[in-house]
Protein backbone atom coordinates (compact mmCIF):
# COMPACT_ATOMS: atom_id res chain seq x y z
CA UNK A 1 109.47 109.50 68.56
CA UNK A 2 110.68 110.69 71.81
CA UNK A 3 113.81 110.43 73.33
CA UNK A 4 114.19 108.12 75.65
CA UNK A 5 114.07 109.43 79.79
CA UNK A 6 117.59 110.47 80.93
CA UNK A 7 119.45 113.25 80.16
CA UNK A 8 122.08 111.36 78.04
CA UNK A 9 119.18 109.24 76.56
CA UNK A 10 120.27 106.25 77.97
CA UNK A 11 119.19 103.17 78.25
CA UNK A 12 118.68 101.46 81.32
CA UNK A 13 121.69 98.60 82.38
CA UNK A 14 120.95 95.29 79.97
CA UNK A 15 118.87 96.58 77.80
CA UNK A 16 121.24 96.45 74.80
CA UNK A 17 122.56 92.65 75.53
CA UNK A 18 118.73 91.38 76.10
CA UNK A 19 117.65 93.36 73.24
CA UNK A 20 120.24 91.33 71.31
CA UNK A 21 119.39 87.99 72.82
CA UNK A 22 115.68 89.04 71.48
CA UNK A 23 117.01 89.02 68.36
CA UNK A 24 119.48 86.25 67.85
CA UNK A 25 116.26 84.02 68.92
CA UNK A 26 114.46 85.31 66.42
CA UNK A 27 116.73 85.99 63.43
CA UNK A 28 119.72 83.73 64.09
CA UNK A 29 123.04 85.04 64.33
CA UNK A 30 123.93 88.85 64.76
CA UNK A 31 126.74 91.49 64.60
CA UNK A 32 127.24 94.25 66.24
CA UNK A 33 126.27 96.62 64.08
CA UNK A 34 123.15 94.99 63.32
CA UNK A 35 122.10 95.26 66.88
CA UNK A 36 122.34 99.21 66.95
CA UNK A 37 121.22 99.30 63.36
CA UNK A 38 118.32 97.48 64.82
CA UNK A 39 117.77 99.51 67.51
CA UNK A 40 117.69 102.63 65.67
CA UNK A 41 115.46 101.66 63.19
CA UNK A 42 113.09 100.21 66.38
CA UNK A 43 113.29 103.73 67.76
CA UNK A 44 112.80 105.76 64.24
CA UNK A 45 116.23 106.68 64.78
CA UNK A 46 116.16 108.66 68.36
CA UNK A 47 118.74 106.17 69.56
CA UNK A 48 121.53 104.16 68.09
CA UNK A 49 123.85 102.59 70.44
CA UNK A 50 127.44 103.10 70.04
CA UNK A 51 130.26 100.32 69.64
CA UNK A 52 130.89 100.66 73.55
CA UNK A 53 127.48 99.79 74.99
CA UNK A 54 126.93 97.11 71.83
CA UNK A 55 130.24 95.33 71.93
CA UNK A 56 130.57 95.24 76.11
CA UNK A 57 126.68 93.67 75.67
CA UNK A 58 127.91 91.12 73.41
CA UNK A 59 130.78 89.98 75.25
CA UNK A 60 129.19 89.60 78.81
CA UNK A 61 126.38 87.74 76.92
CA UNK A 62 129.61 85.20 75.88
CA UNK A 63 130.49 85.41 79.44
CA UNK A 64 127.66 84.41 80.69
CA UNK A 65 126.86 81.30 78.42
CA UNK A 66 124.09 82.79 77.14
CA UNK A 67 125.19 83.52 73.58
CA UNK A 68 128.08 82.25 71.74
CA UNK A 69 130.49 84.28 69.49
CA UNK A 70 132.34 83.36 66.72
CA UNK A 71 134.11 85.03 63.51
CA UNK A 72 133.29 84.88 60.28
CA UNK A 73 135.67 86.82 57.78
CA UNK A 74 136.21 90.10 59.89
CA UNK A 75 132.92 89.91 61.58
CA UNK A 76 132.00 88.65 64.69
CA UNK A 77 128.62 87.12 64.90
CA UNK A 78 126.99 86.13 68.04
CA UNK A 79 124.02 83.55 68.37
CA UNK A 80 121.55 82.81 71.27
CA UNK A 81 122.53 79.40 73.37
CA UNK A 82 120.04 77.09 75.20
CA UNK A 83 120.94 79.12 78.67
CA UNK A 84 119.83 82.59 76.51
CA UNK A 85 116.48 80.87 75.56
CA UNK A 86 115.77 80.05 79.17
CA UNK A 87 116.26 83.58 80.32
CA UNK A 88 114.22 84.79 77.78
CA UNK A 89 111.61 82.74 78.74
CA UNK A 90 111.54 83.10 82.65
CA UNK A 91 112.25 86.85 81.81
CA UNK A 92 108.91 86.40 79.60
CA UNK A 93 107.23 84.15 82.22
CA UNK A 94 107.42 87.01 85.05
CA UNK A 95 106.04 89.59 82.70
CA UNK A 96 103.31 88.09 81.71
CA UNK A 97 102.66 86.83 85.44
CA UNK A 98 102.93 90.06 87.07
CA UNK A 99 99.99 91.28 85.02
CA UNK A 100 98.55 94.64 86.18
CA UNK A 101 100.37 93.84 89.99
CA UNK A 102 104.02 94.31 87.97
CA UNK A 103 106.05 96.81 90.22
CA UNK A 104 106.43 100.06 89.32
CA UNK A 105 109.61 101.86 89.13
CA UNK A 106 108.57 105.05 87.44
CA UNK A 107 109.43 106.84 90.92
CA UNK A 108 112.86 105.45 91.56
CA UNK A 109 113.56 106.28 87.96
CA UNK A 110 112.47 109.69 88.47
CA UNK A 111 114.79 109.68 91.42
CA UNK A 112 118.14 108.52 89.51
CA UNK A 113 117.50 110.77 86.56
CA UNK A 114 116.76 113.93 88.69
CA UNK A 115 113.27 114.62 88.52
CA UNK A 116 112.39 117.49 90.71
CA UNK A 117 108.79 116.75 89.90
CA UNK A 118 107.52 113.20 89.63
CA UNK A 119 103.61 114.12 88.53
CA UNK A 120 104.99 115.80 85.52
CA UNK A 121 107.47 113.09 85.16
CA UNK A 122 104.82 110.28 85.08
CA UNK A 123 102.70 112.51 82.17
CA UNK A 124 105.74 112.33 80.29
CA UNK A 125 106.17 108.74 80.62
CA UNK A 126 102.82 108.34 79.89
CA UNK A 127 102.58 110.67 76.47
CA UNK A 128 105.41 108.90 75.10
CA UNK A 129 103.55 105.70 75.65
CA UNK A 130 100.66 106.93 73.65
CA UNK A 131 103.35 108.38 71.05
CA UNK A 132 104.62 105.20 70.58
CA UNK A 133 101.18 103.41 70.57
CA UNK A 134 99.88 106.35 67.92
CA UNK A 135 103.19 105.56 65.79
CA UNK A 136 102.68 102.14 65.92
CA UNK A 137 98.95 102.95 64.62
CA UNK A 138 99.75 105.29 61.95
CA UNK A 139 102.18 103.00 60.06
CA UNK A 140 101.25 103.06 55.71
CA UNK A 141 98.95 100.09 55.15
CA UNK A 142 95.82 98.72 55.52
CA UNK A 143 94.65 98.84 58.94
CA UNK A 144 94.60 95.19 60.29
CA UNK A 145 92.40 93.57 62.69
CA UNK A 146 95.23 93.47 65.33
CA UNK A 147 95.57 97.31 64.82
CA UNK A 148 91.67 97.85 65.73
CA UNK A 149 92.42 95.70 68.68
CA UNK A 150 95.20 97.38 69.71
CA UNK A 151 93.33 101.17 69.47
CA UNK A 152 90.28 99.94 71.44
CA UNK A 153 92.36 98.34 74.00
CA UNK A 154 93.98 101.75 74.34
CA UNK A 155 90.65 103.40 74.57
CA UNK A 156 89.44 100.45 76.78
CA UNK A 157 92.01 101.35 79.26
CA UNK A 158 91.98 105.18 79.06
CA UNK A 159 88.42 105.16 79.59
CA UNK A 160 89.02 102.64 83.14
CA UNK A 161 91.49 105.27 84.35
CA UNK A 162 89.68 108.39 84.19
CA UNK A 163 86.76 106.71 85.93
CA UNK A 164 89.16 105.28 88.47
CA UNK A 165 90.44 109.55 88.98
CA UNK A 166 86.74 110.12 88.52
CA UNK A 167 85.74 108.09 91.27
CA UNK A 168 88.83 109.44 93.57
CA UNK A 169 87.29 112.82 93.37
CA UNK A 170 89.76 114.37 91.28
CA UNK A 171 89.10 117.50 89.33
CA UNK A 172 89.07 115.52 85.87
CA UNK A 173 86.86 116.95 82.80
């Protein structure tokens, strides 16, 4: 897999901490470690987050009332509270909203990690995608209805796009 856009590979402000709310609604309490174990496995291992973007996370989570920390043995575990639930869910809410009208900030990004050329930046973005779709595809097992559905989706909306630069007049094959 790809790393991810940046230069340092970094991930964009709050990604760790809501990545770790994510996961302490769905598998209870966490650590630390287990986030950026998490994380690395979730990227095939082109990034693991360090102790100073996991631990900072975790604490202004804490701060915030949305998670709650406390220690067990020499570990500090962290768990989701009702205030993280309700983020997660208007954070959810607005995603699925937006729908295809979602704002875009491929171009600002290309801005703030020094793109000198936002076309090719923006066929970058857009082979990782289908990267990460194609790994998610070729995982060992059966394939499963849900993994048909995902492929022709994919097709489904390649297919709208080049008829879209089709219809624009573009030189597309």
């Amino acid at each position: 897999m790809p790393r991810m856009a940046g230069s340092s590979g970094s991930p964009p402000p709050g990604l760790v901490g809501l990545y770790a709310l994510a996961m302490m609604e769905k598998a209870g309490r966490v650590h630390g470690y287990g986030v950026a174990d998490r994380i690395a496995e979730r990227t095939d291992g082109s990034w693991r987050p360090g102790p100073g973007a996991v631990y900072p996370s975790l604490q202004k989570l804490v701060r915030r009332g949305l998670a709650r920390r406390r220690v067990a043995g020499r570990r500090r575990e962290y768990e989701i509270t009702a205030e993280g639930r309700r983020l997660l869910r208007r954070i959810r809410q607005r995603q699925g909203s937006a729908g295809s009208s979602r704002l875009d900030l491929s171009v600002l990004w290309a801005e703030v990690v020094g793109t000198k050329d936002l076309d090719s930046f923006l066929l970058l973005r857009l082979r990782r995608s289908l990267d990460a779709l194609g790994y998610r595809l070729e995982r060992p097992g059966p394939s499963t209805s849900r993994d048909r559905a995902l492929r022709d989706d994919v097709v489904r909306e390649l297919a709208t796009s080049l008829a879209r630069l089709r219809r624009r007049g573009k030189d597309v094959p």
